[in-house]
N, C-alpha and C. Protein backbone atom coordinates (compact mmCIF):
# COMPACT_ATOMS: atom_id res chain seq x y z
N UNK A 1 0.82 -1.19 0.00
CA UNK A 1 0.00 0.00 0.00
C UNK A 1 0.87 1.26 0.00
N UNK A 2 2.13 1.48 0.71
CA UNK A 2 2.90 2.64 0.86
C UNK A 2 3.52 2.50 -0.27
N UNK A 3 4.02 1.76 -1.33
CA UNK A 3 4.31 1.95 -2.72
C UNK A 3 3.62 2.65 -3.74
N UNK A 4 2.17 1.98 -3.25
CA UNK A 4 1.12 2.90 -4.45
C UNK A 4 1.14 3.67 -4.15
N UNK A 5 1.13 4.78 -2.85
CA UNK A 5 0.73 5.86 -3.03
C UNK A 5 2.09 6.82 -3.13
N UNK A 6 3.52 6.17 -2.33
CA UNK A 6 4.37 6.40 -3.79
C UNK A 6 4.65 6.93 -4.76
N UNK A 7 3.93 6.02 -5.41
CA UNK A 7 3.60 6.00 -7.34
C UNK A 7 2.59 7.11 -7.38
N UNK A 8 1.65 6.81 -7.07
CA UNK A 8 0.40 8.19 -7.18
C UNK A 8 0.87 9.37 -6.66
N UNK A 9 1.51 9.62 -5.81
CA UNK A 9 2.28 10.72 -5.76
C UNK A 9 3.66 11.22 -6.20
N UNK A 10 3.93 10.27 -6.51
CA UNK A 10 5.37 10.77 -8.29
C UNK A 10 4.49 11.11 -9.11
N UNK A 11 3.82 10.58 -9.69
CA UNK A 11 3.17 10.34 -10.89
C UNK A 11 2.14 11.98 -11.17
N UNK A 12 1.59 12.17 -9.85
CA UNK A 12 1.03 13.50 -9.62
C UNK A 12 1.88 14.76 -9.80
N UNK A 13 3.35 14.99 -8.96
CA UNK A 13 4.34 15.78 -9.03
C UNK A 13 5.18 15.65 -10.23
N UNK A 14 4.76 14.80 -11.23
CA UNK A 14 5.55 15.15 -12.71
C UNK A 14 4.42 15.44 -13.40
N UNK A 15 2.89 15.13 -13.25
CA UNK A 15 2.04 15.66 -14.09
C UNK A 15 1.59 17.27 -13.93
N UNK A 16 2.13 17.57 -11.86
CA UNK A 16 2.10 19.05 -12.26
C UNK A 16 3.13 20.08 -12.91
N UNK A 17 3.91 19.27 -12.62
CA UNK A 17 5.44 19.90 -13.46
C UNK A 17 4.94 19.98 -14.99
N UNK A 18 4.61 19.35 -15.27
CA UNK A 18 4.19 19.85 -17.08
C UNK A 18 2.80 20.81 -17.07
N UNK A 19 2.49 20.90 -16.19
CA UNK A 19 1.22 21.88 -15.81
C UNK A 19 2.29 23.04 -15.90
N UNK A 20 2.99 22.93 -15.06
CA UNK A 20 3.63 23.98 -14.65
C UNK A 20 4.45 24.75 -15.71
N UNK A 21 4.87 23.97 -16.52
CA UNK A 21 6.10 24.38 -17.53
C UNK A 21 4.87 25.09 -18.76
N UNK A 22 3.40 24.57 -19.14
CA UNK A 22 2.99 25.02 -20.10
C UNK A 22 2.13 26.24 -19.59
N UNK A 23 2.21 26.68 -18.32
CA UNK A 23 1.47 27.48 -17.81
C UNK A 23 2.05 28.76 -17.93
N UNK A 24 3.87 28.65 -17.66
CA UNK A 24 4.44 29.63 -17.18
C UNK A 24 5.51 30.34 -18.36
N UNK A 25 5.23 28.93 -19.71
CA UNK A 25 5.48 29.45 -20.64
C UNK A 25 6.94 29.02 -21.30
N UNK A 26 7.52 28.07 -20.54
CA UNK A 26 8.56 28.08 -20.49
C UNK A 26 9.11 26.54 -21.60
N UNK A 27 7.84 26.19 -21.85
CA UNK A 27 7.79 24.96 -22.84
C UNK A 27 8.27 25.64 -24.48
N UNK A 28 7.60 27.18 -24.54
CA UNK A 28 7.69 27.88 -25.89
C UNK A 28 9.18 27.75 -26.05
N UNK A 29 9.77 28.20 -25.70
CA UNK A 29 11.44 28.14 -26.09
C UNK A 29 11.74 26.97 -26.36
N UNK A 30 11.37 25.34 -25.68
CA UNK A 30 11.74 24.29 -26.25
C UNK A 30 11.05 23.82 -27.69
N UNK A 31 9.81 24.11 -27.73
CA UNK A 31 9.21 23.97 -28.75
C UNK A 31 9.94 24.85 -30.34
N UNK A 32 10.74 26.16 -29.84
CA UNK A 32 11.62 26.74 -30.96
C UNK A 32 12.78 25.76 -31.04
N UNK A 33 13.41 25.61 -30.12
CA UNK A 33 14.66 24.77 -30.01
C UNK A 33 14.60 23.44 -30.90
N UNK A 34 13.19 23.04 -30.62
CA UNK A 34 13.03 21.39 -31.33
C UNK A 34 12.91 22.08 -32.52
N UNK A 35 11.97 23.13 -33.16
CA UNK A 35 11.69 23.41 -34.45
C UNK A 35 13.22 23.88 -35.48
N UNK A 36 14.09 24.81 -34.62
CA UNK A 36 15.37 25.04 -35.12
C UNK A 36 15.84 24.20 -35.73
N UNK A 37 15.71 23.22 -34.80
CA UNK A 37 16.82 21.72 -35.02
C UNK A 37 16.10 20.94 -36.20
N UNK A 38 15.15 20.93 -36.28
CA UNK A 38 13.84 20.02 -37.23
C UNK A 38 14.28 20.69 -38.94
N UNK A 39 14.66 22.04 -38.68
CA UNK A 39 14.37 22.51 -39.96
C UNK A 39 15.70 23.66 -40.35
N UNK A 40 16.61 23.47 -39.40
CA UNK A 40 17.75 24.48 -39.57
C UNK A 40 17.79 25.73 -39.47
N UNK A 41 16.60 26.46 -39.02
CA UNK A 41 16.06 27.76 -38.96
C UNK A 41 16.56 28.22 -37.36
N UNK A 42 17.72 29.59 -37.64
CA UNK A 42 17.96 29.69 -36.29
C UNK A 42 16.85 29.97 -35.28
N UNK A 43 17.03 29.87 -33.90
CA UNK A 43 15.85 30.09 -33.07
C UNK A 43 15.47 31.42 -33.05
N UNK A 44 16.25 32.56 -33.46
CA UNK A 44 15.79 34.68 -33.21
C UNK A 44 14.59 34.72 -34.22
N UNK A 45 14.71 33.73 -35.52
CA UNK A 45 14.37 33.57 -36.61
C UNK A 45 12.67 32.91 -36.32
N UNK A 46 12.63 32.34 -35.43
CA UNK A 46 11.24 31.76 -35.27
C UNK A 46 10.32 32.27 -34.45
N UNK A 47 8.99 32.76 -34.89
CA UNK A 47 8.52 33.86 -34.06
C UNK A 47 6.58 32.70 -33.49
N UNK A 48 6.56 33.17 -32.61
CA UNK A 48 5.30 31.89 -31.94
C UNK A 48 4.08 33.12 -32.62
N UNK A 49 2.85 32.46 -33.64
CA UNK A 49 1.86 33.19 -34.01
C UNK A 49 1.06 33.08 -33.12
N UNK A 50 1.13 32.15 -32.10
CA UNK A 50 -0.19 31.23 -31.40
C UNK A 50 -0.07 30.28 -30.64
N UNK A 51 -0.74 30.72 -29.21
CA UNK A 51 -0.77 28.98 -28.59
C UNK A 51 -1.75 29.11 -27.97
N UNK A 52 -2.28 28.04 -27.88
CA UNK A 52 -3.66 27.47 -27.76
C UNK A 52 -2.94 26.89 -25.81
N UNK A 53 -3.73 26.87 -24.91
CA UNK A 53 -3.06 26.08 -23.65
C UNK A 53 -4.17 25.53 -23.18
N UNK A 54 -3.93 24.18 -22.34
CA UNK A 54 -5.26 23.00 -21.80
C UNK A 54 -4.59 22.57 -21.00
N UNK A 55 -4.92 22.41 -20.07
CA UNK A 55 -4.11 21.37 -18.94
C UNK A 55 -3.07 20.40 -19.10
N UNK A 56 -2.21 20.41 -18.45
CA UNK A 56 -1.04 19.91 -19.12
C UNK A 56 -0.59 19.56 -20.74
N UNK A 57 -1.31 20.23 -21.73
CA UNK A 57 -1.26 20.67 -23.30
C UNK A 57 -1.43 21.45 -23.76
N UNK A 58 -0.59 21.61 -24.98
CA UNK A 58 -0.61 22.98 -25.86
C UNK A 58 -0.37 22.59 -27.10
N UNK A 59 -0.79 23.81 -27.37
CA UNK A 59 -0.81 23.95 -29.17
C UNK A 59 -0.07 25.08 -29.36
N UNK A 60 1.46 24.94 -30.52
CA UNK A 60 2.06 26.01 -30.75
C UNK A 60 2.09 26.33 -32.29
N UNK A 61 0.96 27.57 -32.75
CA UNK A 61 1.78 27.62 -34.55
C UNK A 61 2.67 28.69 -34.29
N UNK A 62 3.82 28.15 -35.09
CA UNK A 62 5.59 28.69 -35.36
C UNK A 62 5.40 29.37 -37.03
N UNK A 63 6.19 30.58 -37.09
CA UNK A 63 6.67 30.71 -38.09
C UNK A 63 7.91 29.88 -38.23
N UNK A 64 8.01 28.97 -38.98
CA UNK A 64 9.94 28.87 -38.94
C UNK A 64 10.11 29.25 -40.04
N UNK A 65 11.06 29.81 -40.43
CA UNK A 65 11.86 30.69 -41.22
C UNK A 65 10.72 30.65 -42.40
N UNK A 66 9.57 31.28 -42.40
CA UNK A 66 8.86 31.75 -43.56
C UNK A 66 7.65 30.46 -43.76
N UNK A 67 7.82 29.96 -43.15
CA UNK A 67 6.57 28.42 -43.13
C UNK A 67 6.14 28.23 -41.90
N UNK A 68 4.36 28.15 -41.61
CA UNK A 68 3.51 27.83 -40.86
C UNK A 68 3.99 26.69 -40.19
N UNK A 69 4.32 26.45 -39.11
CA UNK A 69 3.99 25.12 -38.84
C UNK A 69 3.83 24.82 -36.82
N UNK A 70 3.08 24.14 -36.72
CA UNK A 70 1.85 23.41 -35.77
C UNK A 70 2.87 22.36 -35.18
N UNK A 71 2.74 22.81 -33.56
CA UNK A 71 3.42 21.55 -33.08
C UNK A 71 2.75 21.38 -31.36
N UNK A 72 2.33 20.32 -31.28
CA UNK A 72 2.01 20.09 -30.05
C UNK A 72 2.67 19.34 -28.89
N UNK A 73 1.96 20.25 -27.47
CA UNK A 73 2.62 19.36 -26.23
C UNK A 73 1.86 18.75 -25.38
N UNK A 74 1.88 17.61 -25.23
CA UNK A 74 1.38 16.56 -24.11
C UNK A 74 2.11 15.98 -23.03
N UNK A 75 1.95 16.72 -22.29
CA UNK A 75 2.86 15.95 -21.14
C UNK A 75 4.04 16.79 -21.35
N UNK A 76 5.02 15.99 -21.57
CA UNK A 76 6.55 16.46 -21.73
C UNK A 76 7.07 16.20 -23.32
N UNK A 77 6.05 15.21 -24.12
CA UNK A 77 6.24 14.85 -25.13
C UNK A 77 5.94 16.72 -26.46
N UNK A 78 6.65 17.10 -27.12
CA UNK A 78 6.46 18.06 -27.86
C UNK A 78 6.77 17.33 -29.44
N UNK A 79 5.89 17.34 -29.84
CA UNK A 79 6.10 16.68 -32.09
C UNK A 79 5.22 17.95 -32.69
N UNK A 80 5.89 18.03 -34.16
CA UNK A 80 5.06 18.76 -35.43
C UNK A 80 3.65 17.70 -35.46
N UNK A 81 2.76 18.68 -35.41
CA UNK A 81 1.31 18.18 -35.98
C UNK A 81 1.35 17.89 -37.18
N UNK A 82 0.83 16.33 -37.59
CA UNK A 82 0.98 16.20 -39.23
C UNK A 82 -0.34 16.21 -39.72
């Protein structure tokens, strides 16, 4: 019994940590960083049009260097929307 709750309480303190990171904004800079790297476009170069925010998720559209593009976060996980 003192394991599960444990677990339910790790499991709680990393799900608010991604609460926390998309709340305070601090996910946007990784989301440029991944897009830089995705497409070679330095990061000064990528400007955020939009984010959408939901409880521990977001929605980011990026200019990268002259092209739209949509990338979402769940959790800690951040990918291009295809």
């Amino acid at each position: 019994m003192k394991k599960l709750s444990i677990l339910i309480l790790a499991a709680f303190a990393i799900s608010c940590g991604s609460i926390s990171r998309t709340m305070s904004g601090t996910t946007t800079g990784a989301v440029k960083k991944q897009a830089s790297i995705e497409y070679g476009c330095p990061v000064d170069s990528i400007k955020l049009l939009e984010k959408k925010q939901h409880t521990g998720n977001a929605t980011y559209a990026l200019d990268v260097c002259g092209t739209r593009r949509v990338y979402t976060q769940i959790g800690s996980v951040i990918q291009e929307k295809k």
